[in-house]
C-alpha atoms as a PDB file:
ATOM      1  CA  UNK A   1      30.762  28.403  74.624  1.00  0.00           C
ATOM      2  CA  UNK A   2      32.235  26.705  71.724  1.00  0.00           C
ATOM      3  CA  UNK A   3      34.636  28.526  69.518  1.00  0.00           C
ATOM      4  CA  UNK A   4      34.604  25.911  66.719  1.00  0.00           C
ATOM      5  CA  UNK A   5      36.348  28.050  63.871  1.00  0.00           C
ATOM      6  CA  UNK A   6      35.587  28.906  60.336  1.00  0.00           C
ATOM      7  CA  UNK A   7      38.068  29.025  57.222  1.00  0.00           C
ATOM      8  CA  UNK A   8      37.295  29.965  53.701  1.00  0.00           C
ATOM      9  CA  UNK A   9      37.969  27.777  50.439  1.00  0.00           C
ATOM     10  CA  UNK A  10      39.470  30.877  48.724  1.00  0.00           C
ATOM     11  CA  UNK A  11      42.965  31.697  50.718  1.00  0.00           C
ATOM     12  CA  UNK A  12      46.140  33.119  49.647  1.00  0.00           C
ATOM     13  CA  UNK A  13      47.356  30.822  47.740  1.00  0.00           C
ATOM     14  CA  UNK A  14      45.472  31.896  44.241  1.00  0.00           C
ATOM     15  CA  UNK A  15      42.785  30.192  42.820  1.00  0.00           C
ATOM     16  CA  UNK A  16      44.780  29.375  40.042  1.00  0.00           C
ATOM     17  CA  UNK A  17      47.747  27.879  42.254  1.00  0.00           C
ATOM     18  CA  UNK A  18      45.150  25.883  43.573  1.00  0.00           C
ATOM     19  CA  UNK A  19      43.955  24.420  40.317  1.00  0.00           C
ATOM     20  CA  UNK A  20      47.622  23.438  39.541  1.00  0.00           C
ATOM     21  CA  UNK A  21      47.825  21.786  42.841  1.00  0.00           C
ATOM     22  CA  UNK A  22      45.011  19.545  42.427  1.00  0.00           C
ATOM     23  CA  UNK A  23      46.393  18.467  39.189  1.00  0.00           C
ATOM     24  CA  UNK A  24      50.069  17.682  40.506  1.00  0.00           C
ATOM     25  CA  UNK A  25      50.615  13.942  41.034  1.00  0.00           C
ATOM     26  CA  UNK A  26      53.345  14.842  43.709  1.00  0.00           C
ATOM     27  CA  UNK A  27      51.222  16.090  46.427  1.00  0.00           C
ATOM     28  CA  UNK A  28      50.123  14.528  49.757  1.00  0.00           C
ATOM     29  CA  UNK A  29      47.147  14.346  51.498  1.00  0.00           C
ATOM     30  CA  UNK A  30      46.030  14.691  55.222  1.00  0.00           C
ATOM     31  CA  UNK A  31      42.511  13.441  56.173  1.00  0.00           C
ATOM     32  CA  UNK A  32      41.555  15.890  58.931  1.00  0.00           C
ATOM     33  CA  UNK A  33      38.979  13.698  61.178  1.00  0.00           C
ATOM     34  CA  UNK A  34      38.122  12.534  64.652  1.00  0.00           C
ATOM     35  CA  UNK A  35      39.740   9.063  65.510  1.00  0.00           C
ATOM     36  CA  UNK A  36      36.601   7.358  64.551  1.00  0.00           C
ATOM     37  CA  UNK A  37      35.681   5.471  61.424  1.00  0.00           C
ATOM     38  CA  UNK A  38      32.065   6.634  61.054  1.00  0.00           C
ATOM     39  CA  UNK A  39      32.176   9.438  57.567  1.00  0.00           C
ATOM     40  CA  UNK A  40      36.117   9.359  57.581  1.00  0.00           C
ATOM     41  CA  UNK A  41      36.514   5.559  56.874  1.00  0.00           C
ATOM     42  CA  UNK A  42      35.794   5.412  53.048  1.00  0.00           C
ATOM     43  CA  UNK A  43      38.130   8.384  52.162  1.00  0.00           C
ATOM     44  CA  UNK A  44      40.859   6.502  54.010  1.00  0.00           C
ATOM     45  CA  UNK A  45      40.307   3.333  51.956  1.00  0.00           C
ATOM     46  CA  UNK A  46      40.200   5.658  49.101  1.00  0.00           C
ATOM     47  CA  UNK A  47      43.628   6.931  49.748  1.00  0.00           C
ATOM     48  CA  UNK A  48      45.050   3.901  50.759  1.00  0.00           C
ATOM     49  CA  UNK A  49      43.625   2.048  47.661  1.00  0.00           C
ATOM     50  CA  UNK A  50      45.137   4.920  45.201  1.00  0.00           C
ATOM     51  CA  UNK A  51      48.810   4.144  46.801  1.00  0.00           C
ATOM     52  CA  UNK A  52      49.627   7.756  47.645  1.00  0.00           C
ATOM     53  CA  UNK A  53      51.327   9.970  50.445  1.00  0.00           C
ATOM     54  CA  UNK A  54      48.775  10.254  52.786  1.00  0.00           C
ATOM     55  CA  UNK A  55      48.410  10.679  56.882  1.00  0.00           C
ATOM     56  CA  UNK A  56      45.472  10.863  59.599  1.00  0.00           C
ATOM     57  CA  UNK A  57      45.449  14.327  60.964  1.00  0.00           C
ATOM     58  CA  UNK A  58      43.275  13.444  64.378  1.00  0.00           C
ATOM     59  CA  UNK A  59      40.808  16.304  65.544  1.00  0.00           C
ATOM     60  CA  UNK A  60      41.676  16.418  69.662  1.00  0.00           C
ATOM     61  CA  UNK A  61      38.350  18.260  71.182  1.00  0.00           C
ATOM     62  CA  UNK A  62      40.071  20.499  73.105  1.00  0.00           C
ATOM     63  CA  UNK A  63      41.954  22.531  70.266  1.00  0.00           C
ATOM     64  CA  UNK A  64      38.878  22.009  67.891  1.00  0.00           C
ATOM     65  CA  UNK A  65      36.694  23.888  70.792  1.00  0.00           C
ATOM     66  CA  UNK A  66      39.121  25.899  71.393  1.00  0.00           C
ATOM     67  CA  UNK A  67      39.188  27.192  67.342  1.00  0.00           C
ATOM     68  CA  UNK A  68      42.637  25.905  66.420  1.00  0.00           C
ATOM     69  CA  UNK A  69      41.159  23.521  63.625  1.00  0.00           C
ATOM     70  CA  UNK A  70      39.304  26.222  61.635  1.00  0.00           C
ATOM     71  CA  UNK A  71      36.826  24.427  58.661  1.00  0.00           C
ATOM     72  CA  UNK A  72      34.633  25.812  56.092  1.00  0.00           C
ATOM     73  CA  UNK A  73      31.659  24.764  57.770  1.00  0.00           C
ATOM     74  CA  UNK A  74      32.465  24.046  61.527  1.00  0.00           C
ATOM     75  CA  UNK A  75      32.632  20.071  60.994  1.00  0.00           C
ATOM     76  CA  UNK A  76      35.161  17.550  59.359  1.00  0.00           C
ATOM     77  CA  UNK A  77      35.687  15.491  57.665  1.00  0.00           C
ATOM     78  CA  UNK A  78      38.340  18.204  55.480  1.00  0.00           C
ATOM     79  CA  UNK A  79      40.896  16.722  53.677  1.00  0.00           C
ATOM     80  CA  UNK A  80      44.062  18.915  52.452  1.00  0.00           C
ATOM     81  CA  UNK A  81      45.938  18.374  49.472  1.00  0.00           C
ATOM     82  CA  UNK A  82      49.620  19.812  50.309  1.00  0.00           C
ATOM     83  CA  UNK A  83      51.809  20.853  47.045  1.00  0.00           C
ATOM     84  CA  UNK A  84      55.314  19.887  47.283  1.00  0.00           C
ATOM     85  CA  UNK A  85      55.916  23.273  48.019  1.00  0.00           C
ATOM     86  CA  UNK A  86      54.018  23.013  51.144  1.00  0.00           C
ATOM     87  CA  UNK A  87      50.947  25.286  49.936  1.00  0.00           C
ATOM     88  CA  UNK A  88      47.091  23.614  50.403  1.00  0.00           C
ATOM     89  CA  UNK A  89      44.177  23.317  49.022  1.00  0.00           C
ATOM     90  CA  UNK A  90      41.565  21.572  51.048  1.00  0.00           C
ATOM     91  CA  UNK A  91      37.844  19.673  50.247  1.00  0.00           C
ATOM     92  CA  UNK A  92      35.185  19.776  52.670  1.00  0.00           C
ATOM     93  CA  UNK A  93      32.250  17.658  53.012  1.00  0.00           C
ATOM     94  CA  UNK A  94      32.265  13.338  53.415  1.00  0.00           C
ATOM     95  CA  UNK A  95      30.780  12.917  49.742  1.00  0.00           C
ATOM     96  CA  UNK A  96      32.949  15.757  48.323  1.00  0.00           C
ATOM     97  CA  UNK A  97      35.515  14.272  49.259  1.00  0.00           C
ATOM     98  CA  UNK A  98      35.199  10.295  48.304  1.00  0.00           C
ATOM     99  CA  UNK A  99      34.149  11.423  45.353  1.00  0.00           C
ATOM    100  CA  UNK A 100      37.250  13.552  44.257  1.00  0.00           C
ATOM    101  CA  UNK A 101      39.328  10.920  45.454  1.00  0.00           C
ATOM    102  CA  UNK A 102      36.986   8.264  43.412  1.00  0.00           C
ATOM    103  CA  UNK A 103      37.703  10.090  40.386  1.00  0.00           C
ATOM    104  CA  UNK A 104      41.302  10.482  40.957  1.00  0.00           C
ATOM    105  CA  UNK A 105      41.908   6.640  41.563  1.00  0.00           C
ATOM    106  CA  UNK A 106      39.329   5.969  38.452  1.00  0.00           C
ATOM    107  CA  UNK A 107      36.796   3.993  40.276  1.00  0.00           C
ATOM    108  CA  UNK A 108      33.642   5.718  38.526  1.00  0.00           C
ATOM    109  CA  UNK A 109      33.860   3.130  35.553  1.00  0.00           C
ATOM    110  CA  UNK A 110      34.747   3.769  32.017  1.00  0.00           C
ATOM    111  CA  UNK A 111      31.981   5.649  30.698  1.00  0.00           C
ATOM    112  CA  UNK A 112      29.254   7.944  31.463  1.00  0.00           C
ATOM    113  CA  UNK A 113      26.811   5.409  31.906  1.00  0.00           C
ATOM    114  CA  UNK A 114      29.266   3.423  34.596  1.00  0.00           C
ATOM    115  CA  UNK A 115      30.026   6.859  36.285  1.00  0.00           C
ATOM    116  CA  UNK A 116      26.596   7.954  36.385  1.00  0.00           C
ATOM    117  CA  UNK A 117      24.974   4.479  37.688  1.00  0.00           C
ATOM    118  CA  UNK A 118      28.300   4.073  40.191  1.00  0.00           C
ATOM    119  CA  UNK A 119      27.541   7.832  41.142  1.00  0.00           C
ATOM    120  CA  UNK A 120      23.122   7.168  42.104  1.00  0.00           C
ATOM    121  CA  UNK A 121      24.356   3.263  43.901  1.00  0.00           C
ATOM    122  CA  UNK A 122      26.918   5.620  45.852  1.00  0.00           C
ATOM    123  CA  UNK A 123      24.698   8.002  47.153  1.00  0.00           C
ATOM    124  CA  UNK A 124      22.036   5.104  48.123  1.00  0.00           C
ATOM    125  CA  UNK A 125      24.334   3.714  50.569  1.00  0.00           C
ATOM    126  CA  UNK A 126      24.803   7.016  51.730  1.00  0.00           C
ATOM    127  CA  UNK A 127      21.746   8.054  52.336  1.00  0.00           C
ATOM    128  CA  UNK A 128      21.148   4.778  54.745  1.00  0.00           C
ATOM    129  CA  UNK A 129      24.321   5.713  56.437  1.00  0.00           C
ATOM    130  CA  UNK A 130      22.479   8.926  57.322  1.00  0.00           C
ATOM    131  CA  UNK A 131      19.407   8.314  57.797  1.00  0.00           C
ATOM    132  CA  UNK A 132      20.646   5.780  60.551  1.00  0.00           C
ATOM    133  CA  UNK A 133      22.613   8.450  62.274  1.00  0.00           C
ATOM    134  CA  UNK A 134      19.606  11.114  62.444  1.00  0.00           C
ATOM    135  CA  UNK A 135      16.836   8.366  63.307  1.00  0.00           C
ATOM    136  CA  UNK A 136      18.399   5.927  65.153  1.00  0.00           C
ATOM    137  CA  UNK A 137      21.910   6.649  66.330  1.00  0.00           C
ATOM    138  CA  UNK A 138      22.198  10.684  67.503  1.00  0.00           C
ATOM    139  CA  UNK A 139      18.579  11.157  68.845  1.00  0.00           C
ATOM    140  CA  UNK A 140      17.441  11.952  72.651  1.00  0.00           C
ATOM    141  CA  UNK A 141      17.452   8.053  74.628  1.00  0.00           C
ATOM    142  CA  UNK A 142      13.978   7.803  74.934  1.00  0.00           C
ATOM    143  CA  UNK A 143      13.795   7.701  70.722  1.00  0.00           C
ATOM    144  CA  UNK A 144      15.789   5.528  70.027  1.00  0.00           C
ATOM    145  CA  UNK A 145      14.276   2.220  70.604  1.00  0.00           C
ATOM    146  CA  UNK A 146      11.508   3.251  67.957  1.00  0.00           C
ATOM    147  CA  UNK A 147      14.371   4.520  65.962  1.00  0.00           C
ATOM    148  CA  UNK A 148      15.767   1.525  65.635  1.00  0.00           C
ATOM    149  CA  UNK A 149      12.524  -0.520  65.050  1.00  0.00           C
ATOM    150  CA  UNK A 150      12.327   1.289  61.789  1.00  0.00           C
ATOM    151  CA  UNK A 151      15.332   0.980  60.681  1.00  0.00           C
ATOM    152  CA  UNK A 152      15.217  -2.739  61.546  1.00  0.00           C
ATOM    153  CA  UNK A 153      11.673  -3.279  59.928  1.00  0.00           C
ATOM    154  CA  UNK A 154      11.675  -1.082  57.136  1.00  0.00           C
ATOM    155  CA  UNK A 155      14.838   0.573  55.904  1.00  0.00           C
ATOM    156  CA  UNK A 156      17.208  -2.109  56.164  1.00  0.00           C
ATOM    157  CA  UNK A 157      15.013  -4.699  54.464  1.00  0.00           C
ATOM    158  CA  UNK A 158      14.091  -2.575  51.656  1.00  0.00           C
ATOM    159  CA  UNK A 159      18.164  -1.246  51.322  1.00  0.00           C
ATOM    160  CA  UNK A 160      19.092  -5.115  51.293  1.00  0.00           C
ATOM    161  CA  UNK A 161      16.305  -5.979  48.638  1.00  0.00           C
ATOM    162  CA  UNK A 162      17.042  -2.980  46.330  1.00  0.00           C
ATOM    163  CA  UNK A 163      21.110  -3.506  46.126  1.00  0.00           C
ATOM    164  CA  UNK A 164      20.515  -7.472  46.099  1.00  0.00           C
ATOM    165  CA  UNK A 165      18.903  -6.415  42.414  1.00  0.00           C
ATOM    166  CA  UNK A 166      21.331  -4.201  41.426  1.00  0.00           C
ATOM    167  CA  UNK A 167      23.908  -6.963  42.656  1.00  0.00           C
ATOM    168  CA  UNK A 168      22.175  -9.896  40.602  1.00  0.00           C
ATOM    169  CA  UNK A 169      21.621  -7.703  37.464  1.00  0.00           C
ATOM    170  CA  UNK A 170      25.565  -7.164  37.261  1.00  0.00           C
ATOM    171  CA  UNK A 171      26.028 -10.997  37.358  1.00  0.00           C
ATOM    172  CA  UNK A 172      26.325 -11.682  40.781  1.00  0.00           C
ATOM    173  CA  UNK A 173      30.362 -11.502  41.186  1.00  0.00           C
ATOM    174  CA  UNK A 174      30.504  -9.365  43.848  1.00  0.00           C
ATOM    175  CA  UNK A 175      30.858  -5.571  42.352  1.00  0.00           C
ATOM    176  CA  UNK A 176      28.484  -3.221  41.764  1.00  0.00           C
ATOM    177  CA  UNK A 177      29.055  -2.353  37.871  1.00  0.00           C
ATOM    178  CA  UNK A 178      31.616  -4.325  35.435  1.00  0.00           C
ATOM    179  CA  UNK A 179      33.839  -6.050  37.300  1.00  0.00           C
ATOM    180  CA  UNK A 180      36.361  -4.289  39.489  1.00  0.00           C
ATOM    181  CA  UNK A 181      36.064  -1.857  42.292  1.00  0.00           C
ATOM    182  CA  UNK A 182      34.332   1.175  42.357  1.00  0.00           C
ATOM    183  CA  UNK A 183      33.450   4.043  44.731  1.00  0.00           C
ATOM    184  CA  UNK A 184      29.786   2.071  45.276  1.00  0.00           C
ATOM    185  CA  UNK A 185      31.887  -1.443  46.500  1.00  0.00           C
ATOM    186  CA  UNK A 186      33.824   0.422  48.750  1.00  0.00           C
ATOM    187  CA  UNK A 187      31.836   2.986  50.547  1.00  0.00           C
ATOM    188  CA  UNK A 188      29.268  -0.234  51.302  1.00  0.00           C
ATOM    189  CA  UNK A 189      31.920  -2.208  52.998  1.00  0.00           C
ATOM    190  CA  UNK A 190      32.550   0.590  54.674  1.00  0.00           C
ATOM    191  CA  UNK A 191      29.009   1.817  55.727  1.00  0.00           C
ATOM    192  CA  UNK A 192      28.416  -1.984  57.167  1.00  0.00           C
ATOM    193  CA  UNK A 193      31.568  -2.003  59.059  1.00  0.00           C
ATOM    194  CA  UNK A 194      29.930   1.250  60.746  1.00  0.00           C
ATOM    195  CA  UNK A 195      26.915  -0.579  62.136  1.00  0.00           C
ATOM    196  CA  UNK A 196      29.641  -3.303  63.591  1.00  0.00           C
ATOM    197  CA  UNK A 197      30.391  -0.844  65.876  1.00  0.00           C
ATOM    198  CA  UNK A 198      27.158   0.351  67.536  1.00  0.00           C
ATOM    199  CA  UNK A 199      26.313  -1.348  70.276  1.00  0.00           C
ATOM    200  CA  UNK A 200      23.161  -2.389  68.404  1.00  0.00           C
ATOM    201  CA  UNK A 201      25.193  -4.028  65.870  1.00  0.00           C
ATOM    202  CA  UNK A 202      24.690  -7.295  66.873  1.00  0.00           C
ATOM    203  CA  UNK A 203      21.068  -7.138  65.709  1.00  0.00           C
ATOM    204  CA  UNK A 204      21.921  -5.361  62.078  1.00  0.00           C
ATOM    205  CA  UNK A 205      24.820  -7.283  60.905  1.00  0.00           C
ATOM    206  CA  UNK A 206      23.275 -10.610  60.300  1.00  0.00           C
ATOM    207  CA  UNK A 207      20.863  -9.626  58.205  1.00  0.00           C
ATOM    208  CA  UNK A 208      23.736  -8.080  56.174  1.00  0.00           C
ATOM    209  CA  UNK A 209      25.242 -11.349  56.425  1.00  0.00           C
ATOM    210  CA  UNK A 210      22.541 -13.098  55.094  1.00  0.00           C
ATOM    211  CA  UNK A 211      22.950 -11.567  52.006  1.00  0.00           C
ATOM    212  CA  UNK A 212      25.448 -13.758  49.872  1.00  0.00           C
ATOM    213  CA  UNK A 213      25.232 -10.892  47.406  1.00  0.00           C
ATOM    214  CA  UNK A 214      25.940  -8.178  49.338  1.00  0.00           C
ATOM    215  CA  UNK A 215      28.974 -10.324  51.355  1.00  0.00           C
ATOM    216  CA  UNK A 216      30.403 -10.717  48.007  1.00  0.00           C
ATOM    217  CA  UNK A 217      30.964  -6.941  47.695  1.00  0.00           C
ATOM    218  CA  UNK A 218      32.069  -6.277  51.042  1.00  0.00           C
ATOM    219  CA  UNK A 219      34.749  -9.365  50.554  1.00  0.00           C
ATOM    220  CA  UNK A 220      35.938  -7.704  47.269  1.00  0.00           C
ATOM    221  CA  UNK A 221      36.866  -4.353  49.151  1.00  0.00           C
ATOM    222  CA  UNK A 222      38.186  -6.451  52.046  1.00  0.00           C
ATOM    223  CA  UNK A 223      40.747  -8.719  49.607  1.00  0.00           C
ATOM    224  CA  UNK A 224      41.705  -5.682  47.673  1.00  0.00           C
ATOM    225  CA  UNK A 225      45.485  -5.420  48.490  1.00  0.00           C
ATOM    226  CA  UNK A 226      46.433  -2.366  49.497  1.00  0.00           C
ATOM    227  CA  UNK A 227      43.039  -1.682  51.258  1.00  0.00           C
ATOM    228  CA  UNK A 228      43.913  -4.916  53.251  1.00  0.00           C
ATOM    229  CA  UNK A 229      47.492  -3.750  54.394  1.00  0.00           C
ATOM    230  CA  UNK A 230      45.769  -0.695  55.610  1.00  0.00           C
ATOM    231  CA  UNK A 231      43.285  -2.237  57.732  1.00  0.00           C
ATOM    232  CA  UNK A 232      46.057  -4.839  58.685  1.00  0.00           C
ATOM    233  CA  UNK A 233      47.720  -1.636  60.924  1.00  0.00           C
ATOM    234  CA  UNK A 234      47.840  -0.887  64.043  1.00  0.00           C
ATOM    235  CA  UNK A 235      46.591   2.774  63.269  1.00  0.00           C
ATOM    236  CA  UNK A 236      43.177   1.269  61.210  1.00  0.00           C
ATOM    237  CA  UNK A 237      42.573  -1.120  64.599  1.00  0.00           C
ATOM    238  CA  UNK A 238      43.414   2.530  67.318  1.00  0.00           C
ATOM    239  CA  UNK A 239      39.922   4.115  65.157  1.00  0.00           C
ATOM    240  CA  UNK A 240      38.494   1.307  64.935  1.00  0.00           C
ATOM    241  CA  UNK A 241      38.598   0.718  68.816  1.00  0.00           C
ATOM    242  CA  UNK A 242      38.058   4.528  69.075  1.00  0.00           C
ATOM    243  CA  UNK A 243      34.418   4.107  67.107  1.00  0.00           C
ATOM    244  CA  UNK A 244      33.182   1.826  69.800  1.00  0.00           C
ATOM    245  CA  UNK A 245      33.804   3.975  72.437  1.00  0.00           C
ATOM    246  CA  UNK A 246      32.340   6.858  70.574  1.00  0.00           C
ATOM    247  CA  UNK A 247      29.095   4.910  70.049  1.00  0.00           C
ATOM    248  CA  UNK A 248      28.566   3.785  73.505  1.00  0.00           C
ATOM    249  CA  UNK A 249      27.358   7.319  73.957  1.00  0.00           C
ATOM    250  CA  UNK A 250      24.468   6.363  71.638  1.00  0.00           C
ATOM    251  CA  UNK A 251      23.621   3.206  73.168  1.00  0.00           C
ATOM    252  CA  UNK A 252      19.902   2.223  73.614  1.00  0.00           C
ATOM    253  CA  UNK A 253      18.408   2.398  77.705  1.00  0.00           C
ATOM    254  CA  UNK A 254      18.838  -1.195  79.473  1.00  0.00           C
ATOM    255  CA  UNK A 255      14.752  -1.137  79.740  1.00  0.00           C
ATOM    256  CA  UNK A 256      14.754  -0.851  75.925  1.00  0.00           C
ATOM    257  CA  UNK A 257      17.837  -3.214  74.658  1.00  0.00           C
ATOM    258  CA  UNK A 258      16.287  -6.250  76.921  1.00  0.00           C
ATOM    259  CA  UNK A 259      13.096  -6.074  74.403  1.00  0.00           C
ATOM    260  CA  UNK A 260      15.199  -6.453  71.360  1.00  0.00           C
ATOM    261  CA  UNK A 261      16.651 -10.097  73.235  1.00  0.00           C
ATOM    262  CA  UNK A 262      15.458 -13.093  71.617  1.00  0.00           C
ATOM    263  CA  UNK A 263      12.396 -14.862  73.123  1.00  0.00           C
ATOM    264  CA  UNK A 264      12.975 -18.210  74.852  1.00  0.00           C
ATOM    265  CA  UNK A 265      11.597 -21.121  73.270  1.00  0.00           C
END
C-alpha cells in the first residue's frame, strides 16, 4: 500500500515569517518533481528565465512511496522557497506555481488588461495540456486510439485556430500580448515540447508546425537567452530523455498505431 505523505502549508515557521520570505530577493528555490518534463517544465523555464538560485529536487519512487517526500496534496509538482536562513515556504499545484513565478519575473504585462488577457491565453494552453493527459495519454489501452482521434480531429484543430487569432490580432511577431515574453509564450513552447515526447508525437507536431504563427512563439521562448543556456545542459537533455521513457508506458497497442500509418498511394 502506498504511503504517499501529506504536509500542511501552515508549519512552524509563522505565517508571518513566511510572508517575509516570499518577499526576500535572496532566497533560492528547489522545484520538487519527477525527472520528467511533463507539468514541471514551464516552472523550470520560469526560474531559469528570472536568473535566480534555483535546483531540481528529483522525486525517486521509492522514498515518495515510502512517505519521505510529504506534499500538501499527495502529488508534485511543490516548489520551496528557502530563506537565507534556511527556513521554507513551499507552493503547491503546476499553475500555482508558474504563476507566482510569472509574477515575480514580470511576465503578466504592464497592466491589468495585459495581466488579465496573458492570465485567460495561459490557462487555454493549459487546459489542452490536460485534457490530452485525461483523454488521450493516462487512459486504459483499449481507449486510447479513440482518445487520440479526438484530440487529433477536434481539439487540436480548434486550439490551433483559436491561438492563430489571438496570434494575428497582436501583429503576428511571435508573442502573445505586446511584444516580449510572457507566461502565455512560454508555457506553449513548453506544452508542445510535451507532445514531442509521446510516442504519438510524430502525428501532433506537424500540425503545430504548420502553424507559422504559433512557430513564431515557440522560437521566441526557444532564443530567449537564459532559457536557451538552460535547455543547452546536460541536466534539461537527462528529463528530457527521462519523459520518453515515462511515456512509453502510455503508448497506443501495435493493432491501433498501424491505423494511424499513412495510406500508400
Amino acid at each position: 500500500m502506498s504511503l504517499v505523505a501529506r504536509r500542511p502549508f501552515i508549519t512552524d515557521v509563522s505565517v508571518e515569517k513566511s510572508i517575509k520570505i516570499l518577499a526576500d530577493p535572496n532566497v533560492s528555490y528547489t522545484l520538487v518533481y519527477w525527472d520528467i518534463f511533463s507539468v514541471g517544465a514551464t516552472a523550470r523555464d520560469l526560474l531559469a528565465f528570472g536568473n535566480v538560485k534555483w535546483s531540481n529536487e528529483r522525486v525517486v519512487e521509492e522514498p515518495w512511496e515510502a512517505g519521505k517526500i510529504p506534499t500538501p496534496f499527495g502529488v508534485v509538482p511543490m516548489l520551496r522557497i528557502i530563506s537565507p536562513e534556511n527556513e521554507e515556504v513551499i507552493v503547491a499545484e503546476s499553475m500555482v506555481i508558474e504563476q507566482y513565478l510569472a509574477k515575480k519575473f514580470n511576465l503578466f504585462g504592464d497592466n491589468e488588461w495585459q495581466d488579465l488577457t496573458i492570465r485567460a491565453l495561459y490557462s487555454n494552453i493549459h487546459f489542452l495540456l490536460e485534457r490530452s493527459l485525461t483523454k488521450m495519454t493516462w487512459v486504459v489501452p483499449e481507449r486510447r486510439k479513440r482518445g487520440l482521434e479526438i484530440f487529433l480531429q477536434h481539439f487540436l484543430p480548434e486550439f490551433i485556430s483559436d491561438h492563430e487569432m489571438h496570434l494575428r490580432a497582436n501583429g503576428s511577431n511571435g508573442y502573445y500580448v505586446g511584444d516580449r515574453l510572457s507566461l502565455a509564450d512560454i508555457h506553449l513552447a513548453n506544452v508542445i515540447d510535451h507532445f514531442s515526447h509521446l510516442t504519438v508525437g510524430h502525428l501532433i507536431m506537424p500540425e503545430f508546425e504548420k502553424s507559422e504563427l504559433i512557430s513564431k512563439v515557440r522560437a521566441n521562448v526557444e532564443n530567449n537567452p537564459a532559457i536557451a543556456a538552460w535547455r543547452a545542459s546536460p541536466e534539461w537533455e537527462s528529463l528530457r530523455q527521462g519523459s520518453f521513457v515515462c511515456y512509453k508506458k502510455a503508448a497506443l497497442p501495435e493493432e491501433d498505431m498501424a491505423t494511424f500509418a499513412p495510406k500508400e498511394a
